[in-house]
C-alpha atoms as a PDB file:
ATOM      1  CA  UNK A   1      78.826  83.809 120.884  1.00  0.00           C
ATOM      2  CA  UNK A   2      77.222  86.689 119.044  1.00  0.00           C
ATOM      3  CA  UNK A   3      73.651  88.011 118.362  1.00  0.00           C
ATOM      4  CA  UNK A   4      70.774  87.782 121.067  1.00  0.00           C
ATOM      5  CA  UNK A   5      72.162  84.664 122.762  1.00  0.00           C
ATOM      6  CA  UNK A   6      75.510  86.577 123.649  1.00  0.00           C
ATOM      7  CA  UNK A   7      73.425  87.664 126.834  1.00  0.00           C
ATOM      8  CA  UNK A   8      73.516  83.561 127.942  1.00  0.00           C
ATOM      9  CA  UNK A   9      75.651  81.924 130.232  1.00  0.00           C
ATOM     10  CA  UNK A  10      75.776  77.903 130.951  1.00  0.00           C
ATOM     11  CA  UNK A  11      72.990  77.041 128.257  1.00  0.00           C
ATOM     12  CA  UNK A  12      72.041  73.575 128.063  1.00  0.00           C
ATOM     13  CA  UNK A  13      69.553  72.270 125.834  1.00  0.00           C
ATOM     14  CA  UNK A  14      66.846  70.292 127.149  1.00  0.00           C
ATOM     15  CA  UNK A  15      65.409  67.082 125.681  1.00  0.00           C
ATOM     16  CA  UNK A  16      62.921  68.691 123.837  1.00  0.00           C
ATOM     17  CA  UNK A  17      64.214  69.612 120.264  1.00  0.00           C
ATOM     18  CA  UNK A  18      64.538  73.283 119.842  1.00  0.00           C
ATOM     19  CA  UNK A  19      63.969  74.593 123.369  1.00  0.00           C
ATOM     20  CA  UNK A  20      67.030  76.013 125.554  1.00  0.00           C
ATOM     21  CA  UNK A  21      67.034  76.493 129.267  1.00  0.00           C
ATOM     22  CA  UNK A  22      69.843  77.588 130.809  1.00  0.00           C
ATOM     23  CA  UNK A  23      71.472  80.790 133.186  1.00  0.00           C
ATOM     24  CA  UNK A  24      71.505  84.668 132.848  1.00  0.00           C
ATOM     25  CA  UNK A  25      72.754  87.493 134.877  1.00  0.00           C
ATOM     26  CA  UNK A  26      69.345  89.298 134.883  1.00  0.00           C
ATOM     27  CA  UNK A  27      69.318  93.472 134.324  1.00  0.00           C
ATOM     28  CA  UNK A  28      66.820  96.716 134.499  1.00  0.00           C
ATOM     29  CA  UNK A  29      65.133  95.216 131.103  1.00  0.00           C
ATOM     30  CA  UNK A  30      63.928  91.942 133.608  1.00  0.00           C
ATOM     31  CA  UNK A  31      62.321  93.952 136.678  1.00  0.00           C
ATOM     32  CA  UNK A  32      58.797  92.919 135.028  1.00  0.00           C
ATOM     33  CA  UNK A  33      59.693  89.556 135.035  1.00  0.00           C
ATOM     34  CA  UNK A  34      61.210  88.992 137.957  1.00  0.00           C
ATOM     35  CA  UNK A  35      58.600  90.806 140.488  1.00  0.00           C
ATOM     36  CA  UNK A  36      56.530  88.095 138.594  1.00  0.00           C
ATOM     37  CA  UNK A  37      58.371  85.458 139.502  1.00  0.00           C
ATOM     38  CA  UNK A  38      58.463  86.853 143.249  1.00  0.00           C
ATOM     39  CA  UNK A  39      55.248  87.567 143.243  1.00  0.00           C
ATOM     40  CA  UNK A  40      54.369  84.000 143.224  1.00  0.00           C
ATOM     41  CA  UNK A  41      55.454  83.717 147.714  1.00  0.00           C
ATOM     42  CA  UNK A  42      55.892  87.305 148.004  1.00  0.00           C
ATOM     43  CA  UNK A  43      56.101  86.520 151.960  1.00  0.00           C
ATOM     44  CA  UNK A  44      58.432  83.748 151.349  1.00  0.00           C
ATOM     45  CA  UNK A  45      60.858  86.278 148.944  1.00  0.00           C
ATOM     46  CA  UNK A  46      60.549  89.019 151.063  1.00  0.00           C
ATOM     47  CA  UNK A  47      64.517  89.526 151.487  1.00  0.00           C
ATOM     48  CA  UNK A  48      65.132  89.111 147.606  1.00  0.00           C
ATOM     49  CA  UNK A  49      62.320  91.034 146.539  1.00  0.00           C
ATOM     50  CA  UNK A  50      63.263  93.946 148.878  1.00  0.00           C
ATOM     51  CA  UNK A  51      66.795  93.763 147.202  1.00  0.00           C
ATOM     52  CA  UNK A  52      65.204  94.025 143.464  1.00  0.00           C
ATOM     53  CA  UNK A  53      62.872  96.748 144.270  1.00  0.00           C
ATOM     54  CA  UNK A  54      65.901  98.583 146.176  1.00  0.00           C
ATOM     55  CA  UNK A  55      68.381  97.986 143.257  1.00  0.00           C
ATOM     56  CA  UNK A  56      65.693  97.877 140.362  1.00  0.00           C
ATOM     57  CA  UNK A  57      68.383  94.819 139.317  1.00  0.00           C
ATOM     58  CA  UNK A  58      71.134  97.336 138.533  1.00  0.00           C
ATOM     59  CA  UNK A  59      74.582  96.177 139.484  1.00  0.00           C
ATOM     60  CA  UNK A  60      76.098  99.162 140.486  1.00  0.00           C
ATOM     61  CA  UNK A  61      73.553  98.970 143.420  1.00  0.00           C
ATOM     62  CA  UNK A  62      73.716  95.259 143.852  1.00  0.00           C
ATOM     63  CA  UNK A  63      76.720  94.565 144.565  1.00  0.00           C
ATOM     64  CA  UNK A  64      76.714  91.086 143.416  1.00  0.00           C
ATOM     65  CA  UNK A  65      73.903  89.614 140.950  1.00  0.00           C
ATOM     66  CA  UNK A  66      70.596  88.194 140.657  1.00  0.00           C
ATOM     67  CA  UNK A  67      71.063  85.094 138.135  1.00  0.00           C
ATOM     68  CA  UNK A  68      68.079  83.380 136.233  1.00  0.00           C
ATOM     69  CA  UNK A  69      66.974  80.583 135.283  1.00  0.00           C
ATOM     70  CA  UNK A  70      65.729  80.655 131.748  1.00  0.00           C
ATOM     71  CA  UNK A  71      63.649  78.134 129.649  1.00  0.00           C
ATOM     72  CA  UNK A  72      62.095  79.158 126.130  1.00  0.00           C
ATOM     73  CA  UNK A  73      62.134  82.618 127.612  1.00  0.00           C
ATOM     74  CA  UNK A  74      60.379  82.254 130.619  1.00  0.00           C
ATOM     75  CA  UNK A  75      62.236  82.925 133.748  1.00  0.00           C
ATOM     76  CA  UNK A  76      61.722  79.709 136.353  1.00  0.00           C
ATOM     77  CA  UNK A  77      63.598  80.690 139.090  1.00  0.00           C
ATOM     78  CA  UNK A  78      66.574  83.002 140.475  1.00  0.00           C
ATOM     79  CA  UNK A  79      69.554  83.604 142.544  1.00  0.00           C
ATOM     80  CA  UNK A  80      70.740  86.622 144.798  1.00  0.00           C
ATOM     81  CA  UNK A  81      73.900  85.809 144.902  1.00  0.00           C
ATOM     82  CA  UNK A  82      75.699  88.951 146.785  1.00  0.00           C
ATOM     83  CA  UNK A  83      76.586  89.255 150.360  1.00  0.00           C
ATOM     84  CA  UNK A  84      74.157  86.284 150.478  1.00  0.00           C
ATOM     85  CA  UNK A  85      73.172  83.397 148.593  1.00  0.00           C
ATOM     86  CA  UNK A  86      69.110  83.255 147.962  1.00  0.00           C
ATOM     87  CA  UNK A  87      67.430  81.514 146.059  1.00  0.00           C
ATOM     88  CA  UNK A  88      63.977  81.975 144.789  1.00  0.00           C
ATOM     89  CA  UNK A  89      61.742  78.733 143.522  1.00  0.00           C
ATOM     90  CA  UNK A  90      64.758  76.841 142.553  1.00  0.00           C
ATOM     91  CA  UNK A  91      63.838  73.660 140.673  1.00  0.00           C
ATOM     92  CA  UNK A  92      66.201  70.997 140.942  1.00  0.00           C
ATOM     93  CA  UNK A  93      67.403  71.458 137.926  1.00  0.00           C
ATOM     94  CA  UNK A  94      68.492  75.420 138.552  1.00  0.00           C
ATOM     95  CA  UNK A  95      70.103  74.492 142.084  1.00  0.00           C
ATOM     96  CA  UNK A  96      72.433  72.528 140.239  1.00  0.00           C
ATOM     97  CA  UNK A  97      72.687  75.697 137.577  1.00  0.00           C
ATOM     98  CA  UNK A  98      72.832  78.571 140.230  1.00  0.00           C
ATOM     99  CA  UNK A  99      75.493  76.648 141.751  1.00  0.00           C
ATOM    100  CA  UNK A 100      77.410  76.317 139.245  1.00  0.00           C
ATOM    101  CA  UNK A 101      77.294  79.496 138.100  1.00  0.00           C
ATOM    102  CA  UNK A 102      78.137  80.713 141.624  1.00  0.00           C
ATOM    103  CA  UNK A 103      81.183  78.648 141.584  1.00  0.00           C
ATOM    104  CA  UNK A 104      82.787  79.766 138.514  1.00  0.00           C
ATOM    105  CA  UNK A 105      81.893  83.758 139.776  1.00  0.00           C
ATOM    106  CA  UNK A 106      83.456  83.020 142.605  1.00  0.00           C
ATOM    107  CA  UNK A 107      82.359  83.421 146.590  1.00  0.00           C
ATOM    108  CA  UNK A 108      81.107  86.385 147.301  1.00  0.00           C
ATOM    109  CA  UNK A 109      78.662  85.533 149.644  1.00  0.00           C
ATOM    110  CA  UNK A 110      78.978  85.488 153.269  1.00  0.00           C
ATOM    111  CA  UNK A 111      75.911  83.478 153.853  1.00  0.00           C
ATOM    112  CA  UNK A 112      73.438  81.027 152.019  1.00  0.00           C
ATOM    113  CA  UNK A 113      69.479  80.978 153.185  1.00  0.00           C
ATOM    114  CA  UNK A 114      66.145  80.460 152.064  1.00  0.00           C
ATOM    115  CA  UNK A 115      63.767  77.725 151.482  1.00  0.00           C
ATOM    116  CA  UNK A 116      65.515  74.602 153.320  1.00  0.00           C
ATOM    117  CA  UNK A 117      65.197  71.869 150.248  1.00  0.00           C
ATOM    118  CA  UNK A 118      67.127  74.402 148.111  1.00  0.00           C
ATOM    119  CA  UNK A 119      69.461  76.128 150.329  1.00  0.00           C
ATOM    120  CA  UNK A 120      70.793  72.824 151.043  1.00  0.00           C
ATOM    121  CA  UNK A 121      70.498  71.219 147.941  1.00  0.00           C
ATOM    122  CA  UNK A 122      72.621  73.948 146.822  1.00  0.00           C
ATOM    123  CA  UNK A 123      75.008  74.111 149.730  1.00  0.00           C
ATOM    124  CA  UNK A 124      75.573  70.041 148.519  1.00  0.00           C
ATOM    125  CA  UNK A 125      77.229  71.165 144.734  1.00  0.00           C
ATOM    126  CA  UNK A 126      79.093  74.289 147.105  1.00  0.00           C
ATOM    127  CA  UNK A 127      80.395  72.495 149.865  1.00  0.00           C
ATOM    128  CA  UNK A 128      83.600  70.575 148.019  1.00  0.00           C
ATOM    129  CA  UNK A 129      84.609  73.858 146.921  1.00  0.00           C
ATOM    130  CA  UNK A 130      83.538  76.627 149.422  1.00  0.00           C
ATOM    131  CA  UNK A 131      83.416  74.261 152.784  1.00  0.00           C
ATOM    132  CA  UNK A 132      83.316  73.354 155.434  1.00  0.00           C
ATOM    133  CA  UNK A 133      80.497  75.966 156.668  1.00  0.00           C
ATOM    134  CA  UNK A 134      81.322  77.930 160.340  1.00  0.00           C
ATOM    135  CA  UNK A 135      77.629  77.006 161.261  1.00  0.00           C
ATOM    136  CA  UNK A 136      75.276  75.037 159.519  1.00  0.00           C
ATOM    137  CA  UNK A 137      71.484  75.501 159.909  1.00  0.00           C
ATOM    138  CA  UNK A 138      69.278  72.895 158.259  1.00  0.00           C
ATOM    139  CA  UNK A 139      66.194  73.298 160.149  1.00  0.00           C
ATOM    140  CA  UNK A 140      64.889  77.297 160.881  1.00  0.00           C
ATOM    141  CA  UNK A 141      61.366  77.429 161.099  1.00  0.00           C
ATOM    142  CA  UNK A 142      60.060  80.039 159.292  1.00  0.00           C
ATOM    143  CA  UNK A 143      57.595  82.009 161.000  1.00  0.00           C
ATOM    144  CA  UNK A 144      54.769  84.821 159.624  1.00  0.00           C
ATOM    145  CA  UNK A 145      51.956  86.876 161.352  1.00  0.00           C
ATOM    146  CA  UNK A 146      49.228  88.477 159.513  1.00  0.00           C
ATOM    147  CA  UNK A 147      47.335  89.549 162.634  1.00  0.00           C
ATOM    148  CA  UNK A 148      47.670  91.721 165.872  1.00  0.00           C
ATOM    149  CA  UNK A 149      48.653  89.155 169.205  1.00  0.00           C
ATOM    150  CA  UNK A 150      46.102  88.945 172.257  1.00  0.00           C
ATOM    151  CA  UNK A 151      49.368  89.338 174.274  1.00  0.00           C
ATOM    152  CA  UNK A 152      49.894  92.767 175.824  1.00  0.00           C
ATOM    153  CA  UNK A 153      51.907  94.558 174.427  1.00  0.00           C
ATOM    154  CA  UNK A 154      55.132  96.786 176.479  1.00  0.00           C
ATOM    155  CA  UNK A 155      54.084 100.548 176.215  1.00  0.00           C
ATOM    156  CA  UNK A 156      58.219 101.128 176.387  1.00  0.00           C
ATOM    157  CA  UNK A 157      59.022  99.834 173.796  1.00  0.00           C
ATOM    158  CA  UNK A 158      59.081 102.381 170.767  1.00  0.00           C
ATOM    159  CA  UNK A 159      60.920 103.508 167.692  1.00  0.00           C
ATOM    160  CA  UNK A 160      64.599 104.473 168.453  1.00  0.00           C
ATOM    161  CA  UNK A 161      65.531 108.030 167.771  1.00  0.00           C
ATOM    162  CA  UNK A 162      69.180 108.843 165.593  1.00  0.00           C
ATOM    163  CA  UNK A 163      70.096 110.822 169.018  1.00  0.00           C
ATOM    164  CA  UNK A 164      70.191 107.631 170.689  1.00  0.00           C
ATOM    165  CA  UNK A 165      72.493 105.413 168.246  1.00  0.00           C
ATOM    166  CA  UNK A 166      75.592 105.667 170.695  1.00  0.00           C
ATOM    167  CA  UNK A 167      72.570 103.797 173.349  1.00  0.00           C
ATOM    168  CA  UNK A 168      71.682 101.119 170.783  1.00  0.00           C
ATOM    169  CA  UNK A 169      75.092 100.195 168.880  1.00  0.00           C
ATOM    170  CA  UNK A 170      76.600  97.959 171.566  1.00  0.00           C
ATOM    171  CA  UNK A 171      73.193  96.131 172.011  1.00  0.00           C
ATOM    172  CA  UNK A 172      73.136  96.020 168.060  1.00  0.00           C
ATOM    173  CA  UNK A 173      77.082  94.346 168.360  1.00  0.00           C
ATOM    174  CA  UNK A 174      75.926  91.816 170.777  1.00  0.00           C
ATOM    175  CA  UNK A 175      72.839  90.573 169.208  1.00  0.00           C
ATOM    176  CA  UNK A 176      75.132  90.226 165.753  1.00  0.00           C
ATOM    177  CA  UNK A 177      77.759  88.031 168.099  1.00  0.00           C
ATOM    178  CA  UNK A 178      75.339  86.145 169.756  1.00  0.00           C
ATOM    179  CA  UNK A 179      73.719  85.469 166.728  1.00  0.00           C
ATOM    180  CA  UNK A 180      76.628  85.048 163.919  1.00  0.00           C
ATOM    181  CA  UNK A 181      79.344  83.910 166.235  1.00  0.00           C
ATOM    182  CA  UNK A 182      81.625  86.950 164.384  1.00  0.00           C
ATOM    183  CA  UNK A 183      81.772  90.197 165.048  1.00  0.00           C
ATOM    184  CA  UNK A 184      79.732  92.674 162.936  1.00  0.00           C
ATOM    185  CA  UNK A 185      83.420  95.187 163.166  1.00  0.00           C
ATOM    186  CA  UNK A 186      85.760  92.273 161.999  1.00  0.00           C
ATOM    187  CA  UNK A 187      86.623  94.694 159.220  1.00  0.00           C
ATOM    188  CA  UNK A 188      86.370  98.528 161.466  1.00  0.00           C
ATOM    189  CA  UNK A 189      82.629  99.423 163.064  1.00  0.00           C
ATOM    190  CA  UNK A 190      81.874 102.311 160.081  1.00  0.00           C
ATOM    191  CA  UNK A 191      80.285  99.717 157.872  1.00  0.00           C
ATOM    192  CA  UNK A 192      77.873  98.057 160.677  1.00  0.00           C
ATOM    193  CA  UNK A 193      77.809 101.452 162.551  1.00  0.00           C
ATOM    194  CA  UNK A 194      76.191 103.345 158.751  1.00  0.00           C
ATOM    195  CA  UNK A 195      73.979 100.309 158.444  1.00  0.00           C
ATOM    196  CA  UNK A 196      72.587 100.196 162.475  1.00  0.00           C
ATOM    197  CA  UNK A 197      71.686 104.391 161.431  1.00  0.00           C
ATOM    198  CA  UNK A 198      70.418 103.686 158.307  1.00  0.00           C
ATOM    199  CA  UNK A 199      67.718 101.765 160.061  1.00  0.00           C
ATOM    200  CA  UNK A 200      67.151 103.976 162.574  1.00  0.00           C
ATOM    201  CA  UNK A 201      66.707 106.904 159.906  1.00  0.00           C
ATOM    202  CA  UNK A 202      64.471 104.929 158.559  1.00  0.00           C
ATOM    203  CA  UNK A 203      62.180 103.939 161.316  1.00  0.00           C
ATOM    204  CA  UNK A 204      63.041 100.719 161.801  1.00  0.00           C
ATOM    205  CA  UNK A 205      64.507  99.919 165.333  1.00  0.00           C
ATOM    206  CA  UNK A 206      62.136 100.048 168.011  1.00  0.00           C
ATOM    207  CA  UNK A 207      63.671  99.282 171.414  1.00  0.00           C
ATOM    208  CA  UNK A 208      63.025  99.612 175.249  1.00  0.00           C
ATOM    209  CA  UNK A 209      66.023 101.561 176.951  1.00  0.00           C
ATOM    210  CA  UNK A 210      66.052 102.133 180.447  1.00  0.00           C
ATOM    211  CA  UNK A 211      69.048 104.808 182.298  1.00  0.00           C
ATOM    212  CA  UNK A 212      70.646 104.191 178.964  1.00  0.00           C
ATOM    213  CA  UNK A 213      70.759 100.632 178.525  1.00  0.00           C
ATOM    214  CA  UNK A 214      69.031  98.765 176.152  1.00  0.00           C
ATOM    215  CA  UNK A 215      66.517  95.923 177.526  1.00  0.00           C
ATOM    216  CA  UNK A 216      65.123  95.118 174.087  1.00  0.00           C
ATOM    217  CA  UNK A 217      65.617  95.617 170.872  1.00  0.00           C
ATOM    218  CA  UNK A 218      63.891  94.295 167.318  1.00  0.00           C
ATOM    219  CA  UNK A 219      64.229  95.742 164.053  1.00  0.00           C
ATOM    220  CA  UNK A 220      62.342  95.899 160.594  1.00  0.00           C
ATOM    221  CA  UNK A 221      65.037  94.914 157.920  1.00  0.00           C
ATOM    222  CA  UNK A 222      63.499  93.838 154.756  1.00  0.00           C
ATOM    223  CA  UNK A 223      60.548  95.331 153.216  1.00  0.00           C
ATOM    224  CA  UNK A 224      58.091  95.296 150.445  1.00  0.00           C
ATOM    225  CA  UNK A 225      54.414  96.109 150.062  1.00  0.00           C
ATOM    226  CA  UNK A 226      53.487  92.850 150.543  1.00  0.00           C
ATOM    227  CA  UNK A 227      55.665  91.820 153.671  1.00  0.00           C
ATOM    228  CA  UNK A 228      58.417  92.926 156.032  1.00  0.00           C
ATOM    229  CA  UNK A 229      60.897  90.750 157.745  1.00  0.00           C
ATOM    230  CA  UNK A 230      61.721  91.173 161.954  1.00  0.00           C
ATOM    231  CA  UNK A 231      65.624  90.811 162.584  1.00  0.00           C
ATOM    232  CA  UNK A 232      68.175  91.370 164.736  1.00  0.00           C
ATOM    233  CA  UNK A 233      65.983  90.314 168.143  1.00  0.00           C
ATOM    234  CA  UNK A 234      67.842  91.004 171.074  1.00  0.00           C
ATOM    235  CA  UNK A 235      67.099  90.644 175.422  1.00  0.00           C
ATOM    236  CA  UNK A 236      69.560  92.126 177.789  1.00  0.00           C
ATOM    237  CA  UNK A 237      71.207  89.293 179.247  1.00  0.00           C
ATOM    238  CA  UNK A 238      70.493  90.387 182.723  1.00  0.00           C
ATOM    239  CA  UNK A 239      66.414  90.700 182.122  1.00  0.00           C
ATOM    240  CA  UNK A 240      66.015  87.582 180.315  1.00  0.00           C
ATOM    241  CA  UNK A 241      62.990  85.213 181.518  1.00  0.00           C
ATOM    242  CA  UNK A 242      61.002  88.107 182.311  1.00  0.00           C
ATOM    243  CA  UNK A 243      58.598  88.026 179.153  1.00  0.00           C
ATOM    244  CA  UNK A 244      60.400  90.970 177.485  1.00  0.00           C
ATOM    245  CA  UNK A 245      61.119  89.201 174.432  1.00  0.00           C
ATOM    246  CA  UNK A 246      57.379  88.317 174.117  1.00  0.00           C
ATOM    247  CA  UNK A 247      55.819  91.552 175.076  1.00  0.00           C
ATOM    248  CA  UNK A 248      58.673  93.336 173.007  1.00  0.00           C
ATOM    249  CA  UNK A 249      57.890  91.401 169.772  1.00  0.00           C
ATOM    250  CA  UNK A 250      54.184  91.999 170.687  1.00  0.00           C
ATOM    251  CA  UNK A 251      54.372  95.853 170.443  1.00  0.00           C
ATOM    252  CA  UNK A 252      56.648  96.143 167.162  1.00  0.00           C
ATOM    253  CA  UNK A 253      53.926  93.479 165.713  1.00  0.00           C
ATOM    254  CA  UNK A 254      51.459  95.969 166.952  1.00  0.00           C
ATOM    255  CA  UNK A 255      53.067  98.859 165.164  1.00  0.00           C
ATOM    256  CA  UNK A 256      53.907  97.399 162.084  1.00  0.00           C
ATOM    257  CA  UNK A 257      50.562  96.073 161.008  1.00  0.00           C
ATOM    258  CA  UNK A 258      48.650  99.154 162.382  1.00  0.00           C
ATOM    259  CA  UNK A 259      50.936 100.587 159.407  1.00  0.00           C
ATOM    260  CA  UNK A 260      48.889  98.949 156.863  1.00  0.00           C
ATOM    261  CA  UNK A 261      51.389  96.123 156.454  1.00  0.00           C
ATOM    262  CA  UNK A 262      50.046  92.940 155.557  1.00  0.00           C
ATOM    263  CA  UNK A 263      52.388  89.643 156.481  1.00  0.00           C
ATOM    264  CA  UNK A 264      55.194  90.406 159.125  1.00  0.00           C
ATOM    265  CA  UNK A 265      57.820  87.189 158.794  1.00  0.00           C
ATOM    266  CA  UNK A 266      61.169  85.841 160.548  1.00  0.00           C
ATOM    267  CA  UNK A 267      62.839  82.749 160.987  1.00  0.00           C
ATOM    268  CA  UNK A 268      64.696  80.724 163.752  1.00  0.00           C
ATOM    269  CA  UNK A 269      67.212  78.524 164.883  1.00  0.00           C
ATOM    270  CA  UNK A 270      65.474  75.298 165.769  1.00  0.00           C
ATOM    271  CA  UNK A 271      67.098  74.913 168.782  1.00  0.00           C
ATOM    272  CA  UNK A 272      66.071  78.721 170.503  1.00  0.00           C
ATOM    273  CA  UNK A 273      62.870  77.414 171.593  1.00  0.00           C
ATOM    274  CA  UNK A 274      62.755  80.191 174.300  1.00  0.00           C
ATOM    275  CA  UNK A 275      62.394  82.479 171.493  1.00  0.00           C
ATOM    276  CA  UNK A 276      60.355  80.372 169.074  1.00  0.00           C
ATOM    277  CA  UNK A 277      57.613  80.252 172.105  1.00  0.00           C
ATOM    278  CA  UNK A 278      57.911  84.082 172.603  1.00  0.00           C
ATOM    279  CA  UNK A 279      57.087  84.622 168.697  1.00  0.00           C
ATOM    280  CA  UNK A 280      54.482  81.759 169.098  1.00  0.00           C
ATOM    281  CA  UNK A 281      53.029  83.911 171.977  1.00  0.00           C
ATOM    282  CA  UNK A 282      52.983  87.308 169.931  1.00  0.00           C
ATOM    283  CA  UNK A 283      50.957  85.747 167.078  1.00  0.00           C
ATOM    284  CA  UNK A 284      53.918  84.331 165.049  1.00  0.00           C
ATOM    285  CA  UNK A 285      52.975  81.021 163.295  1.00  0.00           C
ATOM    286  CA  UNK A 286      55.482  78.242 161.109  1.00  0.00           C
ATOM    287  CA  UNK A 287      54.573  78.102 157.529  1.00  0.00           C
ATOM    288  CA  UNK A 288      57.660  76.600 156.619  1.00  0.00           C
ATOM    289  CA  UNK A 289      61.343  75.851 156.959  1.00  0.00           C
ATOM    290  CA  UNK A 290      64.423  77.515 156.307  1.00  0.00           C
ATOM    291  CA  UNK A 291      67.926  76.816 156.493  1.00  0.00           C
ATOM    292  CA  UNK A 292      71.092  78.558 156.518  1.00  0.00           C
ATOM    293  CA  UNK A 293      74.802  77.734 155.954  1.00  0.00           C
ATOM    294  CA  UNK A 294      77.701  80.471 157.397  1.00  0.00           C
ATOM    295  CA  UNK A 295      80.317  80.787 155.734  1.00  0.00           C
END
């Protein structure tokens, strides 16, 4: 194919005469576009929006691609498709598209998530091919706050200093194991270790360590004007029951929106409920629900 349709991938043409619809890679020239199409849940798209604004769509940064879904030149819905899957207002019709796009790509995703009705929608064209999942996830309730908790709040917890990333790295590895069910050094610790202090350089960890041990730890991963995401929650085993998650979450909550930022979001696994009540208790409420599928 030549001309201005050489940029097209997969198009189909839809039963209207004269109208196309089908899959792009998108590039720099559709940042506009695609912060409009985010823009629409900017809470919700929090993780791929991040990703956009950090990359400005630019593969060298990416390292993967965003596809789009394209009808009479309007972009519909996307695809992160990178170290994870994401996809953003998928329509039936571009599940079926961003999967198969995906599949002739090839994997390089380690993980699929986002809305639940199109992760696993998705996950259903996938599966033959990149199945069976390590864990599937269908039901993560996804969780925002928009306003400080009544809870108190632990005046220990703070921001963790880069001095103190030899304190906080084997907390970081457990919460990843707990979490995952993999180790975060499968492949050496440099990778993990370089992301755990880019975080911390940045601000985001905020932890309560006692004679050099951490008893909590939360962290701010992705983040946009409109919303940040908390991650990587984590209790000392020994000091769990003790309200630490709660008053833990409480204080970065605190923190964060004191910051000016509006919406503060996470999601679950369905069956944590100790730690679904703890984010219930620091202001957290469901909106929705995710799922996720490890691969």
């Amino acid at each position: 194919m030549t001309g201005a349709g050489a940029t097209y991938a997969a198009l189909v043409l839809s039963p209207q005469a004269g109208s196309v619809r089908g899959v792009r890679v998108l590039g720099p020239s559709d940042l506009d576009r695609t912060r409009r199409l985010l823009d629409r849940d900017p809470v919700t798209h929090v993780f791929v929006a991040d990703r956009v604004e950090t990359t400005r769509l630019d593969p060298r940064w990416l390292g993967g691609r965003v596809y789009g879904f394209v009808e009479d030149g309007r972009l519909t819905a996307a695809c992160h498709h990178a170290a994870n899957l994401v996809p953003v207002d998928a329509h039936p019709d571009a599940v079926q598209a961003f999967a198969e796009r995906a599949l002739e790509d090839g994997r390089s995703c380690a993980s699929l998530f986002g809305p639940q009705d199109e992760v696993l929608a998705m996950w259903e064209v996938l599966s033959p091919s990149w199945g069976p999942a390590r864990s599937l996830r269908p039901d993560q309730p996804f969780m925002v706050v928009t306003q400080p908790p009544a809870v108190l709040h632990d005046p220990h917890v703070r921001r963790v200093r880069m001095d103190e990333i030899d304190v906080l790295y084997p907390a970081s590895v457990a919460m990843f194991l707990e979490e995952v069910g993999v180790s975060p050094e499968e492949n050496g610790p440099e990778v993990y270790r370089a992301r755990v202090a880019s975080l911390i350089a940045q601000g985001r960890v905020f932890a309560r360590i006692e004679d050099g041990r951490v008893l909590f730890k939360a962290e701010i991963g992705s983040r946009t004007a409109q919303a940040c995401q908390l991650q990587g929650v984590y209790v000392d085993r020994e000091h769990r029951g003790r309200g630490l998650g709660t008053a833990g979450v409480a204080t970065v909550v605190h923190a964060v929106l004191a910051e000016g930022m509006p919406a503060i979001t996470l999601y679950v696994n369905a069956d944590n409920e100790p730690a679904q009540r703890a984010y219930q208790r620091a202001g957290f409420r469901r909106t929705r629900l995710f799922a996720s599928v490890l691969l």
